[in-house]
Each structure stands twice: as structure tokens, then as C-alpha cells.
N, C-alpha and C. Protein backbone atom coordinates (compact mmCIF):
# COMPACT_ATOMS: atom_id res chain seq x y z
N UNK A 1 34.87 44.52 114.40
CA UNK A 1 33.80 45.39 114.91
C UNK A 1 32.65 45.40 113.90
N UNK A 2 31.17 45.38 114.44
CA UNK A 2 30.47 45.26 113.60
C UNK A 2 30.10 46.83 112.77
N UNK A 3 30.47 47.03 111.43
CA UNK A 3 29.91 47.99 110.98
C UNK A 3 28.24 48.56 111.01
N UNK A 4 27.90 47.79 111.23
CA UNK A 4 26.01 47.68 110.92
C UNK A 4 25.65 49.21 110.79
N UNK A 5 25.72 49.39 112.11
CA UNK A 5 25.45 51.18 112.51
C UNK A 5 25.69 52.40 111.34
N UNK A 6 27.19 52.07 110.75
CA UNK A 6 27.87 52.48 109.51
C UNK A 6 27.01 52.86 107.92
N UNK A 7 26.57 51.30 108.18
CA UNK A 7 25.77 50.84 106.71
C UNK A 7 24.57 51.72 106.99
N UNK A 8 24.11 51.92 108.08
CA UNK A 8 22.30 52.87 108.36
C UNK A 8 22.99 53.53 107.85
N UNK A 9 24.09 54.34 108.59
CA UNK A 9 24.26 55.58 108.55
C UNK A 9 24.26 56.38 106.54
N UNK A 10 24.60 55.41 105.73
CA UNK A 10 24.86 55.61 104.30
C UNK A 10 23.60 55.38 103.58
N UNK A 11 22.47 54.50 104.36
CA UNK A 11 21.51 54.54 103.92
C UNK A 11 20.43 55.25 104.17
N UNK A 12 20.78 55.85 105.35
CA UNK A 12 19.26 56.97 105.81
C UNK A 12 20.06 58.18 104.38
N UNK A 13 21.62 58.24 104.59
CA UNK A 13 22.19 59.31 103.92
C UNK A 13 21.65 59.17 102.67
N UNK A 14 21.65 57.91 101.87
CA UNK A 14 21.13 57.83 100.48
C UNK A 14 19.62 58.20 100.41
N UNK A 15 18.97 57.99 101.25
CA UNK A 15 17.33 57.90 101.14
C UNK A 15 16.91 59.46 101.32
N UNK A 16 17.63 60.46 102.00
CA UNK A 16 17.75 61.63 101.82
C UNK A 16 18.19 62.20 101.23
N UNK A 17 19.38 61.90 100.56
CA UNK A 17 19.35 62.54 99.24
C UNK A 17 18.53 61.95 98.23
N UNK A 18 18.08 60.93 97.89
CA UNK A 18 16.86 60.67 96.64
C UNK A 18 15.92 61.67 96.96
N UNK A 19 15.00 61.72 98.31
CA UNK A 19 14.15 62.24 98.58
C UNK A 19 14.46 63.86 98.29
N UNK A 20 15.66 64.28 98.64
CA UNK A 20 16.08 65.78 97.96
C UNK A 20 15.96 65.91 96.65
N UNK A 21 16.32 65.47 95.57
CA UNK A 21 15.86 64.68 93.96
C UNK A 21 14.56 64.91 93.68
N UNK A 22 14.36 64.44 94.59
CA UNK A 22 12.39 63.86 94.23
C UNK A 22 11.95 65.26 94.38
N UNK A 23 11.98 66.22 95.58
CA UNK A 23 11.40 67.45 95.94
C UNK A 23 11.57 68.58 95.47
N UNK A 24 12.85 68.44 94.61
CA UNK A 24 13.41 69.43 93.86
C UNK A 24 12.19 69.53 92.32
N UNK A 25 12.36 68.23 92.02
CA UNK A 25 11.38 67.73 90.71
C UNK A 25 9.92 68.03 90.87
N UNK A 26 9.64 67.71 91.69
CA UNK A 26 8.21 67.80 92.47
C UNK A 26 7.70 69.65 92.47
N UNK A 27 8.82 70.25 93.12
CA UNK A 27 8.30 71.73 92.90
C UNK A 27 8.48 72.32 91.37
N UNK A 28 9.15 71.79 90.42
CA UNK A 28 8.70 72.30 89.21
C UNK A 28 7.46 71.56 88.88
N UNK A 29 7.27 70.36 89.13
CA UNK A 29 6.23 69.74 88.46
C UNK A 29 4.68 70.16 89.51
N UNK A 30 4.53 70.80 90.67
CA UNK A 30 3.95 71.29 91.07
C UNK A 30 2.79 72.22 90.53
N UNK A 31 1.38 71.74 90.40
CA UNK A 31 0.38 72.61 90.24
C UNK A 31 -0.03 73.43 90.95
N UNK A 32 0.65 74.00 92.09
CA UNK A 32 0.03 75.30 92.57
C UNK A 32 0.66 74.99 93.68
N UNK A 33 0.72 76.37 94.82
CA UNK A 33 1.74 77.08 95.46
C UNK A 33 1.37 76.20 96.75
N UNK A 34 0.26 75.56 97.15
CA UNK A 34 0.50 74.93 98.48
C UNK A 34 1.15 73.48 98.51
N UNK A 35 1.79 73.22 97.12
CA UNK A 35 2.19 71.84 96.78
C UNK A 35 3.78 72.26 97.14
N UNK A 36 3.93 73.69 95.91
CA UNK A 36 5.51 73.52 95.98
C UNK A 36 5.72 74.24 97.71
N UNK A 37 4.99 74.54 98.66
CA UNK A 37 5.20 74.95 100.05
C UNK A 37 6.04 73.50 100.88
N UNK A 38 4.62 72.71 100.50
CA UNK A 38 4.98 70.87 101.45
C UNK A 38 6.53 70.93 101.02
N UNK A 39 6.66 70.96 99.46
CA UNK A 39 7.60 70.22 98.68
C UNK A 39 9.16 70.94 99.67
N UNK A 40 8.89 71.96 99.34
CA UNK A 40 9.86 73.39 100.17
C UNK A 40 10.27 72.80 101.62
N UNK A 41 9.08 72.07 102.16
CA UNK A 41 9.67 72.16 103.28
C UNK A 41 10.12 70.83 103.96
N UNK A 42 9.90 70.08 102.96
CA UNK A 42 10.18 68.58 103.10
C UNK A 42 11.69 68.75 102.27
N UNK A 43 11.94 69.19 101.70
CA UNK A 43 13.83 69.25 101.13
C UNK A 43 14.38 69.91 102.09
N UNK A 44 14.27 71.55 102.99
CA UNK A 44 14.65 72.16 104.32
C UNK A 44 15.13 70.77 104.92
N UNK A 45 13.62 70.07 105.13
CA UNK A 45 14.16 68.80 105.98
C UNK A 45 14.97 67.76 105.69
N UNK A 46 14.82 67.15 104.85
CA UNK A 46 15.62 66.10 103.82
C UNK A 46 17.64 67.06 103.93
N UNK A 47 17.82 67.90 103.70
CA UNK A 47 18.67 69.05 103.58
C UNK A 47 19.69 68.76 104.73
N UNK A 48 18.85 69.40 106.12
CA UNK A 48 18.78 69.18 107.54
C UNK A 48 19.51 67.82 107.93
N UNK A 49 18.39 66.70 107.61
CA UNK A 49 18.84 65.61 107.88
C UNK A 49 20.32 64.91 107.50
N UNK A 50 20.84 65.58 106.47
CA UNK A 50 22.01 65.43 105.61
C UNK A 50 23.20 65.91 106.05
N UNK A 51 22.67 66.91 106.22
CA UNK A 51 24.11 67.69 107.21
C UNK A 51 24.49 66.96 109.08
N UNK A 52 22.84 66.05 109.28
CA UNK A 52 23.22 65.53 110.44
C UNK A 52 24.03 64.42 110.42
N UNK A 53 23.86 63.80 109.64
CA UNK A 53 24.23 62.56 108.68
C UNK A 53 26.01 62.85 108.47
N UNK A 54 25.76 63.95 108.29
CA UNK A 54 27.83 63.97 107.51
C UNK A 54 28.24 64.55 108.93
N UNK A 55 27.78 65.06 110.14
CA UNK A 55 28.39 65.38 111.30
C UNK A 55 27.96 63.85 112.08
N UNK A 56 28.11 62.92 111.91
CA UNK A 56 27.95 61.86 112.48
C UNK A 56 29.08 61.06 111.77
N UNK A 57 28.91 61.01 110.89
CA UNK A 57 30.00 60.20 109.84
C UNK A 57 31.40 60.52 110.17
N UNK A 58 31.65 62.21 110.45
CA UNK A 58 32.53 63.38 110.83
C UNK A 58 33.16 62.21 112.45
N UNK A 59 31.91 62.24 113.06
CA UNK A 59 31.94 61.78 114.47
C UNK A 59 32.76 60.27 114.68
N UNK A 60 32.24 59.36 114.11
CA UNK A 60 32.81 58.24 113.72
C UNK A 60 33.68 58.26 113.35
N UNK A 61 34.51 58.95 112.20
CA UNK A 61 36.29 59.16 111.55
C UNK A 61 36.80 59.77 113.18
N UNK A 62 36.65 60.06 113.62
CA UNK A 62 37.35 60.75 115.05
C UNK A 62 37.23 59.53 115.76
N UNK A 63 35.78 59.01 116.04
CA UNK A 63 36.11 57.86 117.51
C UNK A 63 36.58 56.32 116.45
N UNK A 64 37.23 56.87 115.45
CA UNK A 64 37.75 55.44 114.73
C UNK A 64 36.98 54.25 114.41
N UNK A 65 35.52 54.70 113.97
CA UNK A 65 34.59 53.94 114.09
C UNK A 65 34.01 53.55 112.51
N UNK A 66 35.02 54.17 111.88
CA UNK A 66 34.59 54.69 110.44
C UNK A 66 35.48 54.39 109.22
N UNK A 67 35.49 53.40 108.49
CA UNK A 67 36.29 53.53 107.27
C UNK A 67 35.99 53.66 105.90
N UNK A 68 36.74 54.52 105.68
CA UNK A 68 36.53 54.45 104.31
C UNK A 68 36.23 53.96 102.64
């Protein structure tokens, strides 16, 4: 079976968590409050996306689509 689908799935996962990294850094390094707002709400999202990410992964170990 082709994993392909699998491999996205670990790489949108990796690219959202860097991007969580980055936004975390970004609001200390932030010069003023409408920066660390974006920053705030782009990790919410990055965050979001992560938890969709591990209920998919979740999804796949059930329809046997998924190894470890």
C-alpha cells in the first residue's frame, strides 16, 4: 500500500510544529503589541492544525492505514 498520504501527513505535522517554534520566538522578539497579536494568532492556528494532524494519524491506526 502506498504510504504517500502518511509521509504528508508527518510533514504538514513537522512544518507546524517549526512554525509553532518560530511564533513562540517571534512574540518575545516582537516590537510592539500588533506583531505579538499576528504572532498569537498564527500559533492558535499552527496549534489547531496539530491537534488535526494527531486525530488523523489517530484515524489511520484504526482504519490500519498507519505504521509505526
Amino acid at each position: 500500500m502506498n504510504k504517500k498520504f502518511n509521509e504528508n501527513i508527518l510533514k504538514a505535522m513537522e512544518g507546524a510544529q517549526d512554525a509553532v517554534k518560530v511564533c513562540k520566538q517571534a512574540m518575545i522578539d516582537a516590537n510592539d503589541e500588533s506583531c505579538r497579536a499576528m504572532y498569537s494568532a498564527i500559533l492558535k492556528d499552527c496549534e489547531k492544525h496539530i491537534q488535526m494532524l494527531k486525530g488523523e494519524i489517530e484515524l489511520h491506526k484504526v482504519q490500519k492505514k498507519w505504521e509505526d
